[in-house]
Protein backbone atom coordinates (compact mmCIF):
# COMPACT_ATOMS: atom_id res chain seq x y z
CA UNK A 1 0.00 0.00 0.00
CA UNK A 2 1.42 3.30 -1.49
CA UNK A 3 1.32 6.69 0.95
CA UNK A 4 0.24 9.43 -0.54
CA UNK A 5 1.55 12.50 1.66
CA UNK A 6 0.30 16.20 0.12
CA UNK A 7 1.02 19.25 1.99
CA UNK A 8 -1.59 20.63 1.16
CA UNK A 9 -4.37 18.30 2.35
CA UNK A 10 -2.03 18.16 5.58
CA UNK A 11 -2.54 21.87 6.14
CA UNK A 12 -6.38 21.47 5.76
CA UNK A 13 -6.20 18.48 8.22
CA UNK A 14 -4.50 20.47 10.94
CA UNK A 15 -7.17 23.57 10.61
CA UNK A 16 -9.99 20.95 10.99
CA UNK A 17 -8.10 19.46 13.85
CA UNK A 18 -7.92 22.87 15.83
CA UNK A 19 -10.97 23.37 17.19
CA UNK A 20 -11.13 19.78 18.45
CA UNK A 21 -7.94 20.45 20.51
CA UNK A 22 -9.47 23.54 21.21
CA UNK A 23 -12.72 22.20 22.58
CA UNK A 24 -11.14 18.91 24.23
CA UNK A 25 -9.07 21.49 26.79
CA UNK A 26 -11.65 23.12 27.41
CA UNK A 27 -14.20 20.16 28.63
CA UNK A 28 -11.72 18.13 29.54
CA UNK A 29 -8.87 20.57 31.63
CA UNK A 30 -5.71 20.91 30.83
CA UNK A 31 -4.50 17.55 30.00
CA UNK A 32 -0.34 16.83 29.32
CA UNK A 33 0.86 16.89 25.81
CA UNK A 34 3.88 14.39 25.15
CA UNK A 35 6.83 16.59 23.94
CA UNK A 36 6.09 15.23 19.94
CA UNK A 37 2.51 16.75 20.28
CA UNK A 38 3.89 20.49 21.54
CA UNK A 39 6.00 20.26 18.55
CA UNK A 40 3.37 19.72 15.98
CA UNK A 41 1.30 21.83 17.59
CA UNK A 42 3.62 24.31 18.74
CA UNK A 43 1.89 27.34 16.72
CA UNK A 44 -1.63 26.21 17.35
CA UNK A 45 -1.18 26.30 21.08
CA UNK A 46 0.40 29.64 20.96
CA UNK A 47 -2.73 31.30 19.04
CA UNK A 48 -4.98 29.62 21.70
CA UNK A 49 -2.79 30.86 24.19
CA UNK A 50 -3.46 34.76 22.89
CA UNK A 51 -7.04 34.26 22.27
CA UNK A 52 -7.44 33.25 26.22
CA UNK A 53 -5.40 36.02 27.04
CA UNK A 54 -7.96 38.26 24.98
């Protein structure tokens, strides 16, 4: 079985992704991220971060 890996569709997975990370944090607390995780979402934590500062 051949992987097919497009940037791209990558990038639209992660924005549909967002607001289920989003949403999980905020029902479920704060839970721990393994260190892989805060690197692939290092940017997308940092905009939540700002938008529950605002």
């Amino acid at each position: 079985m051949e992987l097919l890996y497009s940037k791209h569709r990558s990038e639209i997975v992660e924005l549909l992704m967002a607001p289920f990370y989003v949403q999980k944090d905020q029902i479920g607390g704060s839970e721990e991220r393994s260190q892989k995780e805060k690197e692939i979402l290092k940017e997308a934590l940092l905009v939540q971060q700002q938008l529950q500062s605002v």
